[in-house]
PDB file of N, CA and C in Angstrom:
ATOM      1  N   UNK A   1     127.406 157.464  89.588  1.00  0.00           N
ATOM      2  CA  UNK A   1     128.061 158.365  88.670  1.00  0.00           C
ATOM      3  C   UNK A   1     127.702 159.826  88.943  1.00  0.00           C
ATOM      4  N   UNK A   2     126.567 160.432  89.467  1.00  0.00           N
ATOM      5  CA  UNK A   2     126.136 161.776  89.949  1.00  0.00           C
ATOM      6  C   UNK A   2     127.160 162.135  90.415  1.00  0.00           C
ATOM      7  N   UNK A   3     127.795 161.182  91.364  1.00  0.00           N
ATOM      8  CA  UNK A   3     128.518 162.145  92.346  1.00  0.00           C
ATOM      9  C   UNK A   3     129.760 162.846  91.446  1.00  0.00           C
ATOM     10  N   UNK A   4     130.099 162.426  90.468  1.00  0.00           N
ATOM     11  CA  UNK A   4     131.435 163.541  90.011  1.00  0.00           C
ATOM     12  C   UNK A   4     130.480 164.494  88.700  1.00  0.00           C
ATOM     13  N   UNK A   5     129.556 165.119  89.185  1.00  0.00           N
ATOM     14  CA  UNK A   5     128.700 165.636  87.947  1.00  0.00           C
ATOM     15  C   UNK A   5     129.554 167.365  87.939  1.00  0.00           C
ATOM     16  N   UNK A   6     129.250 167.051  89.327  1.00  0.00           N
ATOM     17  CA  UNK A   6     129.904 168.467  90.003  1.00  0.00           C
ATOM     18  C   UNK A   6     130.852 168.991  89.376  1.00  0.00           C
ATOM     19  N   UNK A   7     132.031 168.150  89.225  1.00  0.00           N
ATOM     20  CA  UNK A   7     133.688 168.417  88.897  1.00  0.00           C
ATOM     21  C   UNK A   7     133.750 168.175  87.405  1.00  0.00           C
ATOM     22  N   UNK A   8     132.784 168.027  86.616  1.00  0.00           N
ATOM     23  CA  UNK A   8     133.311 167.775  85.260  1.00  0.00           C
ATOM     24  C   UNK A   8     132.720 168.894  84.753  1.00  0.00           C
ATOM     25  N   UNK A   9     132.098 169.828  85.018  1.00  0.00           N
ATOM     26  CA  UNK A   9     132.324 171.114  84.058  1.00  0.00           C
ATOM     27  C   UNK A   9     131.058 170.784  82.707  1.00  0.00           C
ATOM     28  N   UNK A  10     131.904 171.344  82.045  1.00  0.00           N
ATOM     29  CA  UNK A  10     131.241 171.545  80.790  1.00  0.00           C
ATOM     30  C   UNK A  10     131.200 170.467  79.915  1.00  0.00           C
ATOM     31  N   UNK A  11     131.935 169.076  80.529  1.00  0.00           N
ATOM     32  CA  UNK A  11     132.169 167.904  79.666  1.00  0.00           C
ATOM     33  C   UNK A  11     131.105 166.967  80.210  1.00  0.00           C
ATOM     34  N   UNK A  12     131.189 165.816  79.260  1.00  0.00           N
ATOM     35  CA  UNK A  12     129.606 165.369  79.330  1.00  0.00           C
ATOM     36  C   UNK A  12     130.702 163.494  79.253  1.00  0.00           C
ATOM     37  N   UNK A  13     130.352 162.664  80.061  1.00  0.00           N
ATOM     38  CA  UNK A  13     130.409 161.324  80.039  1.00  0.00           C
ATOM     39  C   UNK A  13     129.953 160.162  79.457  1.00  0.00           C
ATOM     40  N   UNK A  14     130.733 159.490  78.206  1.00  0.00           N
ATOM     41  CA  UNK A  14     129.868 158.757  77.296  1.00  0.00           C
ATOM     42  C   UNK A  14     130.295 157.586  77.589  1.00  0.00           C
ATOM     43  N   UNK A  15     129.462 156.657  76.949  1.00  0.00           N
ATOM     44  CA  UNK A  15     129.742 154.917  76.685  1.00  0.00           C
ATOM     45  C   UNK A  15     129.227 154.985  75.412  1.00  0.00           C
ATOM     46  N   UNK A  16     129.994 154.787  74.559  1.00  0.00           N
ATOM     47  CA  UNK A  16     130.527 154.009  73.245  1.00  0.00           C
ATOM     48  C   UNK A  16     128.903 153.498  72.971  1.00  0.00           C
ATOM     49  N   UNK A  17     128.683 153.506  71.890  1.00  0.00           N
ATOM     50  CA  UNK A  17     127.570 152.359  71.511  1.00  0.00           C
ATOM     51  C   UNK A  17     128.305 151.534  70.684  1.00  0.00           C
ATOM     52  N   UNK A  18     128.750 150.046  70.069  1.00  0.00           N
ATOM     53  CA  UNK A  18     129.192 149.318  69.237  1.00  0.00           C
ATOM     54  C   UNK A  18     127.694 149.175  68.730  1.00  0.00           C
ATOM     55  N   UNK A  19     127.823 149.457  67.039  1.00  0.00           N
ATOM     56  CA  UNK A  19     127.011 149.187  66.348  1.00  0.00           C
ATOM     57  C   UNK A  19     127.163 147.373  65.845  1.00  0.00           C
ATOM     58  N   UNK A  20     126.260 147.346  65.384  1.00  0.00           N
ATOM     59  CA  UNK A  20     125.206 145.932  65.679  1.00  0.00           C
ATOM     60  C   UNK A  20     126.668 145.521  63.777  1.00  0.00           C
ATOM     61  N   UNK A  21     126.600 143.920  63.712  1.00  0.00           N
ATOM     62  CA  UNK A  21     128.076 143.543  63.056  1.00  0.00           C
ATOM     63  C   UNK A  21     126.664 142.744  61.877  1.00  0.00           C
ATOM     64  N   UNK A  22     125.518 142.752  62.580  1.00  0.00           N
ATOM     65  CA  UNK A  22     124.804 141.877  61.526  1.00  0.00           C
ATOM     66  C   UNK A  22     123.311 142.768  61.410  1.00  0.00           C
ATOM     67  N   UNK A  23     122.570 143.150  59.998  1.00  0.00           N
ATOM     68  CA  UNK A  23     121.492 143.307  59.992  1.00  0.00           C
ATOM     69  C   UNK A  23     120.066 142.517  60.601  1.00  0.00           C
ATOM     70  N   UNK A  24     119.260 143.129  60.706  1.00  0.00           N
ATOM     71  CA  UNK A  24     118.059 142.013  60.879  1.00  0.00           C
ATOM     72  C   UNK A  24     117.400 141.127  60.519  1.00  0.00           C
ATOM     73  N   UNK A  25     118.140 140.524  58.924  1.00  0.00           N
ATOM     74  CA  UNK A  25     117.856 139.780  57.724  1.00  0.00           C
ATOM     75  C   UNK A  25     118.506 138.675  58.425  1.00  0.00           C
ATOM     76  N   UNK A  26     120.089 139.047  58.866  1.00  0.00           N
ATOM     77  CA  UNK A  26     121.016 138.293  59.448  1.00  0.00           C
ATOM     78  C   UNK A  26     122.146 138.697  58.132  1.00  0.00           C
ATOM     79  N   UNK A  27     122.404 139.660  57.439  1.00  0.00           N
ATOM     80  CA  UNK A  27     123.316 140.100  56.710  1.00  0.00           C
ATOM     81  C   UNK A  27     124.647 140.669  57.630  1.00  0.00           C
ATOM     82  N   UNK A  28     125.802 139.828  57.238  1.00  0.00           N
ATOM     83  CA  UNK A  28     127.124 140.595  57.905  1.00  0.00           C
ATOM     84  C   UNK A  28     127.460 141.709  57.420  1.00  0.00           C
ATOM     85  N   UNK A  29     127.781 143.059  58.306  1.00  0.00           N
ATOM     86  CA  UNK A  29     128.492 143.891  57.625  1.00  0.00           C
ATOM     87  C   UNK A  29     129.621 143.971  58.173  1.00  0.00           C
ATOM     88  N   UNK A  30     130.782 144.874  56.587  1.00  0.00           N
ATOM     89  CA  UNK A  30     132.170 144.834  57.171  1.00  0.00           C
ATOM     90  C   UNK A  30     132.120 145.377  58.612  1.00  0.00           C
ATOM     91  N   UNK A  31     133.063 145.608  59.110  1.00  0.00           N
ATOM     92  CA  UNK A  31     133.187 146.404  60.201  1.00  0.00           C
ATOM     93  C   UNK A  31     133.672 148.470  60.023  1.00  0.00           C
ATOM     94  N   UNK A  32     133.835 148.626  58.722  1.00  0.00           N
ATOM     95  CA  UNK A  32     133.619 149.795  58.654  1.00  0.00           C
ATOM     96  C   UNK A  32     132.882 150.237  57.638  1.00  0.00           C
ATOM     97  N   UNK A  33     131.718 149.759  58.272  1.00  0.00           N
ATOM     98  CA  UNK A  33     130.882 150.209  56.859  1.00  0.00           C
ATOM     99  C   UNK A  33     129.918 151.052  57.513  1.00  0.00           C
ATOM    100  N   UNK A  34     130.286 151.529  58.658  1.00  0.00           N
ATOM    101  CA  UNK A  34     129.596 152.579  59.787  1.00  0.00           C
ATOM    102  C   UNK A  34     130.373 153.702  60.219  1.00  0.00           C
ATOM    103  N   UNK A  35     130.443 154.500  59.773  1.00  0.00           N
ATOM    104  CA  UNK A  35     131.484 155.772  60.000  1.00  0.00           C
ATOM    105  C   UNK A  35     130.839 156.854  61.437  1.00  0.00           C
ATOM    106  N   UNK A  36     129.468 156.517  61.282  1.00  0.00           N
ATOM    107  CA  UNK A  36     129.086 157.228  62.819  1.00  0.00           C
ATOM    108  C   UNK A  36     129.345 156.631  64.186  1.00  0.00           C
ATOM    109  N   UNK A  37     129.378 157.352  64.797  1.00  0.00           N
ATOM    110  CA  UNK A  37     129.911 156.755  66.452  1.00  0.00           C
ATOM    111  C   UNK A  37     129.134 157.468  67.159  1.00  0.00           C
ATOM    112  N   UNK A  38     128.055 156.709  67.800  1.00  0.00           N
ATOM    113  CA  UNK A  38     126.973 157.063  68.601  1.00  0.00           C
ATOM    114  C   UNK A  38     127.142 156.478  70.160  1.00  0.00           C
ATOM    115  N   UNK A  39     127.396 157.233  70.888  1.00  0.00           N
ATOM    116  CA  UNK A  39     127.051 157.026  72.549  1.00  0.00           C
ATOM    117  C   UNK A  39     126.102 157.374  73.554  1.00  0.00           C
ATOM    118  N   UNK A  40     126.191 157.236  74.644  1.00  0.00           N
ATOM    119  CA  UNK A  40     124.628 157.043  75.818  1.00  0.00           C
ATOM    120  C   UNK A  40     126.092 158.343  76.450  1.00  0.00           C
ATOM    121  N   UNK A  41     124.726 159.326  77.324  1.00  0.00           N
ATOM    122  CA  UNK A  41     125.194 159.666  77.865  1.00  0.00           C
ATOM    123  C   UNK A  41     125.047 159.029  79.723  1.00  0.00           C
ATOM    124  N   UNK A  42     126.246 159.253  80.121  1.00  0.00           N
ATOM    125  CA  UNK A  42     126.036 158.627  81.133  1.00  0.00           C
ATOM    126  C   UNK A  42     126.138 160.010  82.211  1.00  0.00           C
ATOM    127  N   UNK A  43     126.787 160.551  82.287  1.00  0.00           N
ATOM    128  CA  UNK A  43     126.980 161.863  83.248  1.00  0.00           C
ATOM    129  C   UNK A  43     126.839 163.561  82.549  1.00  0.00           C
ATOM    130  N   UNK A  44     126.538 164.152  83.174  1.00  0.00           N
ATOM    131  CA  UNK A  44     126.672 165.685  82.288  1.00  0.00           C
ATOM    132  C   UNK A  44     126.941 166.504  83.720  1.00  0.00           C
ATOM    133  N   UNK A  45     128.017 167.805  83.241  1.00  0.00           N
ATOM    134  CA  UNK A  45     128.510 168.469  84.411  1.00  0.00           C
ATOM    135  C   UNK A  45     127.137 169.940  84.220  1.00  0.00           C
ATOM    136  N   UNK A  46     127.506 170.669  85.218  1.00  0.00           N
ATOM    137  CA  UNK A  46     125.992 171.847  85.106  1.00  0.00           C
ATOM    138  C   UNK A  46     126.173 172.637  84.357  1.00  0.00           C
ATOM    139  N   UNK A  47     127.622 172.811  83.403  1.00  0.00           N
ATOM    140  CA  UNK A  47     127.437 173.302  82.130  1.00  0.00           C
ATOM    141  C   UNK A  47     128.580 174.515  82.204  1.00  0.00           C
ATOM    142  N   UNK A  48     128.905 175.682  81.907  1.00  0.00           N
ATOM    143  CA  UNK A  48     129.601 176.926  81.988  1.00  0.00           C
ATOM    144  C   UNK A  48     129.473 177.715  82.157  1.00  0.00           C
ATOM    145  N   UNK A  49     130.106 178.929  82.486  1.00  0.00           N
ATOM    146  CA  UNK A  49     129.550 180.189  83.010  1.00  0.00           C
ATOM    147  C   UNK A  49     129.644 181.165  81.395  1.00  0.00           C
ATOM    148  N   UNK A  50     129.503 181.811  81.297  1.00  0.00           N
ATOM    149  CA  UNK A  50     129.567 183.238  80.038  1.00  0.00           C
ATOM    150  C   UNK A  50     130.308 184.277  80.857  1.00  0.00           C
ATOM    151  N   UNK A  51     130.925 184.821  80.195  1.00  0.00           N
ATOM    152  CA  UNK A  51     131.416 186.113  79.834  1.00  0.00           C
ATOM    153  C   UNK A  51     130.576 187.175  81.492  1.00  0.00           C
ATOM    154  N   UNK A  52     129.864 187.191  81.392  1.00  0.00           N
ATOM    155  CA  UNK A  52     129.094 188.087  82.393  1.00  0.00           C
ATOM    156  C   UNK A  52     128.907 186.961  83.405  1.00  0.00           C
ATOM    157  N   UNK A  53     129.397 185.815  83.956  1.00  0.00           N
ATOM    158  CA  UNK A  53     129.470 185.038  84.675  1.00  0.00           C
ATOM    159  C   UNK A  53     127.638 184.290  84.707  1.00  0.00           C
ATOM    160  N   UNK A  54     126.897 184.251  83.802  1.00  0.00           N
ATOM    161  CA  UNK A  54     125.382 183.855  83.986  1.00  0.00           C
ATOM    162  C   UNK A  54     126.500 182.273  83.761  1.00  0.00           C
ATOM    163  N   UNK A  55     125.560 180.899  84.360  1.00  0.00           N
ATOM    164  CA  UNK A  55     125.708 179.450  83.963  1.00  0.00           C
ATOM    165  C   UNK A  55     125.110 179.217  83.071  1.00  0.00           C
ATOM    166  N   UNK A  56     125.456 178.688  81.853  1.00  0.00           N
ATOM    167  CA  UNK A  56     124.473 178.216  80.921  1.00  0.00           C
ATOM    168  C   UNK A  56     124.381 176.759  80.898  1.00  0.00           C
ATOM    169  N   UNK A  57     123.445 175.906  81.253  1.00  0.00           N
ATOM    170  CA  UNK A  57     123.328 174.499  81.795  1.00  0.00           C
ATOM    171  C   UNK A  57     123.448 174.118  80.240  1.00  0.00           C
ATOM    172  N   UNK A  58     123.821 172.827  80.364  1.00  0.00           N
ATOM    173  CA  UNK A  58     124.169 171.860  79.411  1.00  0.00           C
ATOM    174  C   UNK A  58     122.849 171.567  78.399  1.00  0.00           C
ATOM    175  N   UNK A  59     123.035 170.923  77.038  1.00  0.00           N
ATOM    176  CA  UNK A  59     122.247 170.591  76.182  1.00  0.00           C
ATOM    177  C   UNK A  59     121.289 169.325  75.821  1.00  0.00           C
ATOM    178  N   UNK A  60     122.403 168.472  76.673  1.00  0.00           N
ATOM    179  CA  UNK A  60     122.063 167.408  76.901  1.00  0.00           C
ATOM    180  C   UNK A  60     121.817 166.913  78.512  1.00  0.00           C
ATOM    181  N   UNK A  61     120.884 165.335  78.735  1.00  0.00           N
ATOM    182  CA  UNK A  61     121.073 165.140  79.380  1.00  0.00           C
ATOM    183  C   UNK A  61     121.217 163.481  79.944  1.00  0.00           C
ATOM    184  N   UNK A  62     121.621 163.151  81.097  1.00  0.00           N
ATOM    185  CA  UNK A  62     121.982 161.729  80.817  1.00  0.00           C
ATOM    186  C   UNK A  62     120.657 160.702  80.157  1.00  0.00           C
ATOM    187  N   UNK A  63     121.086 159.972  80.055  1.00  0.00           N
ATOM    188  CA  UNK A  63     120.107 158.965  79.395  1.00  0.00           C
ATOM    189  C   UNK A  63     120.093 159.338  77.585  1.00  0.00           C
ATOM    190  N   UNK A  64     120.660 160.268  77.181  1.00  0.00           N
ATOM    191  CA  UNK A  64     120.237 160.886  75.633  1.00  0.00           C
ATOM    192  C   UNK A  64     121.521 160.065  75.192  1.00  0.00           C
ATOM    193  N   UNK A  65     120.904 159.907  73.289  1.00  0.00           N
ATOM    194  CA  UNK A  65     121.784 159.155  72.529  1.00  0.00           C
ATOM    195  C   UNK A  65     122.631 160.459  72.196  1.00  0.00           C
ATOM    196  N   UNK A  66     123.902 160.515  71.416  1.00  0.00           N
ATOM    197  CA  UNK A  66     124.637 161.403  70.683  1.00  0.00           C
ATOM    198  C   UNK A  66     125.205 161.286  69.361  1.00  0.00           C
ATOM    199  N   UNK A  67     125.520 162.205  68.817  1.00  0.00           N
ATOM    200  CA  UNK A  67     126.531 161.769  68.065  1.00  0.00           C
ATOM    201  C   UNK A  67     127.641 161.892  67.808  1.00  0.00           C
ATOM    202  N   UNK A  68     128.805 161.263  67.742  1.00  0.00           N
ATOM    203  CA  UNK A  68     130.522 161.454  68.645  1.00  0.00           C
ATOM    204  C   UNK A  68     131.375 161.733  67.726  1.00  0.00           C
ATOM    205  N   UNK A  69     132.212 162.641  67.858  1.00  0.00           N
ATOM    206  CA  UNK A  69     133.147 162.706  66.553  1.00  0.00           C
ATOM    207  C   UNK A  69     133.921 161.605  66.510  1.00  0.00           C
ATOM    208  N   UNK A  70     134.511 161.271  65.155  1.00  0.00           N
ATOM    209  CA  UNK A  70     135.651 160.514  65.060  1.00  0.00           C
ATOM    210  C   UNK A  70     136.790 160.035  65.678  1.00  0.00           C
ATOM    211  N   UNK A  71     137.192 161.060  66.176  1.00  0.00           N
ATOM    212  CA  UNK A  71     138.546 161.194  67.259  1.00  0.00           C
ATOM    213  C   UNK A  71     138.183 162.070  68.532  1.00  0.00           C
ATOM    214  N   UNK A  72     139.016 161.991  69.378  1.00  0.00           N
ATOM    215  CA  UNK A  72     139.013 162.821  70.213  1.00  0.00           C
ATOM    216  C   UNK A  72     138.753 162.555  71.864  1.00  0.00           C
ATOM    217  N   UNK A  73     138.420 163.125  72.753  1.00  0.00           N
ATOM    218  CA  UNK A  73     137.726 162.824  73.797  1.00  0.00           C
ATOM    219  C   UNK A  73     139.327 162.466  74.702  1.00  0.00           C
ATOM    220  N   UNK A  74     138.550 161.657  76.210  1.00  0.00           N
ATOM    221  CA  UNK A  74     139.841 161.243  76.716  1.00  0.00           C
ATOM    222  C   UNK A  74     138.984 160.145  77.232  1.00  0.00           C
ATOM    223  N   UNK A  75     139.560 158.835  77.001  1.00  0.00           N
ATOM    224  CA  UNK A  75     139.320 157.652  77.244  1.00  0.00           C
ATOM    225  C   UNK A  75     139.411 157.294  79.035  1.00  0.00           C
ATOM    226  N   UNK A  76     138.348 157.160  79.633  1.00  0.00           N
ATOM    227  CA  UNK A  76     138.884 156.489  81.117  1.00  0.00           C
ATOM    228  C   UNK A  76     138.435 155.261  81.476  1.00  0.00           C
ATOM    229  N   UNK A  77     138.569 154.732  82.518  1.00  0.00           N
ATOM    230  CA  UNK A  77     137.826 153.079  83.020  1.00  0.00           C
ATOM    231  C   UNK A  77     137.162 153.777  84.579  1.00  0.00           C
ATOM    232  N   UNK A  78     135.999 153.201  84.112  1.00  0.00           N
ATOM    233  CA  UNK A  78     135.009 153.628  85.660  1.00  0.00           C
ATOM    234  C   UNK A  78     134.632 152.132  85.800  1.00  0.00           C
ATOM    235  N   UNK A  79     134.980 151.415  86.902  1.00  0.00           N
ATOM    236  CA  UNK A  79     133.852 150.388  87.184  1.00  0.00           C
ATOM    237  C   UNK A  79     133.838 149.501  85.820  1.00  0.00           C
ATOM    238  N   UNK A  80     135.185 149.046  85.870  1.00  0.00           N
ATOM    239  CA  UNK A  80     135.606 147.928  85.083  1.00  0.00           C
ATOM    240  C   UNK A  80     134.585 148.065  83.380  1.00  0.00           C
ATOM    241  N   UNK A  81     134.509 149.355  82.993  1.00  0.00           N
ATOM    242  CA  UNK A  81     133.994 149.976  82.125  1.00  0.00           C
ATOM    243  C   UNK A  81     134.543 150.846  81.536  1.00  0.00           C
ATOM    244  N   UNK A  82     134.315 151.070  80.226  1.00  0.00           N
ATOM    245  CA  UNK A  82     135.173 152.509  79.347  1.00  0.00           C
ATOM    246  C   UNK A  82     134.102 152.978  78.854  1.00  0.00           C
ATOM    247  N   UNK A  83     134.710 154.481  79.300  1.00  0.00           N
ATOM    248  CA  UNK A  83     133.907 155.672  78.926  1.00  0.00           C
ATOM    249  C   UNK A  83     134.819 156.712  78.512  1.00  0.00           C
ATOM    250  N   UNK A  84     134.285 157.572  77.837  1.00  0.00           N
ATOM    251  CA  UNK A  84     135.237 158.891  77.143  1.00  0.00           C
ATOM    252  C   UNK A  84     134.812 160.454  77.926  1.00  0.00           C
ATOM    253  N   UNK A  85     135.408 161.055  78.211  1.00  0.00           N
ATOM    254  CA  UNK A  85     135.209 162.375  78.277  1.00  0.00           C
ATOM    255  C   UNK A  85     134.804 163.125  77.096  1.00  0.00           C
ATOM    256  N   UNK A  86     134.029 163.934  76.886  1.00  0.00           N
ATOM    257  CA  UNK A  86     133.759 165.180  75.656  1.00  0.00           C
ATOM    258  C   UNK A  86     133.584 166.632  76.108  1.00  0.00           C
ATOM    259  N   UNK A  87     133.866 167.870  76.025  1.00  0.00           N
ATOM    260  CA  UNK A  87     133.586 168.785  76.358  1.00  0.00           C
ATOM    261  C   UNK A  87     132.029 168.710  75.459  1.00  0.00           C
ATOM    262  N   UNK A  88     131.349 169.510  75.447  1.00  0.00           N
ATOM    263  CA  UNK A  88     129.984 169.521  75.169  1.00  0.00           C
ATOM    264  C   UNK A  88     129.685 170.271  73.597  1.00  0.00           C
ATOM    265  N   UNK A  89     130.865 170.542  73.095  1.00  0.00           N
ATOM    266  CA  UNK A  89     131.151 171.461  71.870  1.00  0.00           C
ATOM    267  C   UNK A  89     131.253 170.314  70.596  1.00  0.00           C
ATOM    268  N   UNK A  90     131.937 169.461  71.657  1.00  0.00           N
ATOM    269  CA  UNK A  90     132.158 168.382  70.145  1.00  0.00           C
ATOM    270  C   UNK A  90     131.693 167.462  70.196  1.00  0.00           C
ATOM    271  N   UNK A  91     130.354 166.861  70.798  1.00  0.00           N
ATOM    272  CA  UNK A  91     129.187 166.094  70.641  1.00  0.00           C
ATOM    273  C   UNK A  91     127.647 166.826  69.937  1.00  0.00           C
ATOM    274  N   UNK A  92     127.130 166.148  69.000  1.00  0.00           N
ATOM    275  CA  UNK A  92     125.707 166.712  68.394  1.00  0.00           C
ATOM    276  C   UNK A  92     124.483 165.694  68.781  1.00  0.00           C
TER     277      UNK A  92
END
């Protein structure tokens, strides 16, 4: 995955976390009874330039958990896998 770190800029490469459907008691929960959407980062690009052209490197880095907005992103398949695109503005 390094190798396209280069070409993605300021956007950062996630995988989805699916939160867990049963507590550790063994309690079911509905399926939306989790409104956060947390992902792994898998790739991060070297970040953007400013105004006076300085790079300001990214915030994150791979291996870090996040937290994902609701909507958004652009969905792709790498290696019989789905992952989302994010620019780096709308992940916390």
């Amino acid at each position: 995955m390094s190798s396209i770190t280069a070409r993605i800029f300021n956007r950062v490469l996630v995988e989805k976390i699916v939160p867990s459907s049963k507590t550790n008691a063994g309690i079911l929960l509905p399926g939306k009874s989790s409104k956060l959407n947390f992902g792994k980062v898998i790739a991060v690009g070297p970040g953007f330039h400013s105004k006076n052209g300085k790079l300001i490197p990214m915030a994150v880095k791979e291996g870090d958990t996040v937290l994902l907005p609701e909507y958004g992103g652009t969905e792709v398949k790498l290696d019989n896998k789905e992952y989302v695109f994010f620019m780096i503005c709308f992940i916390y």
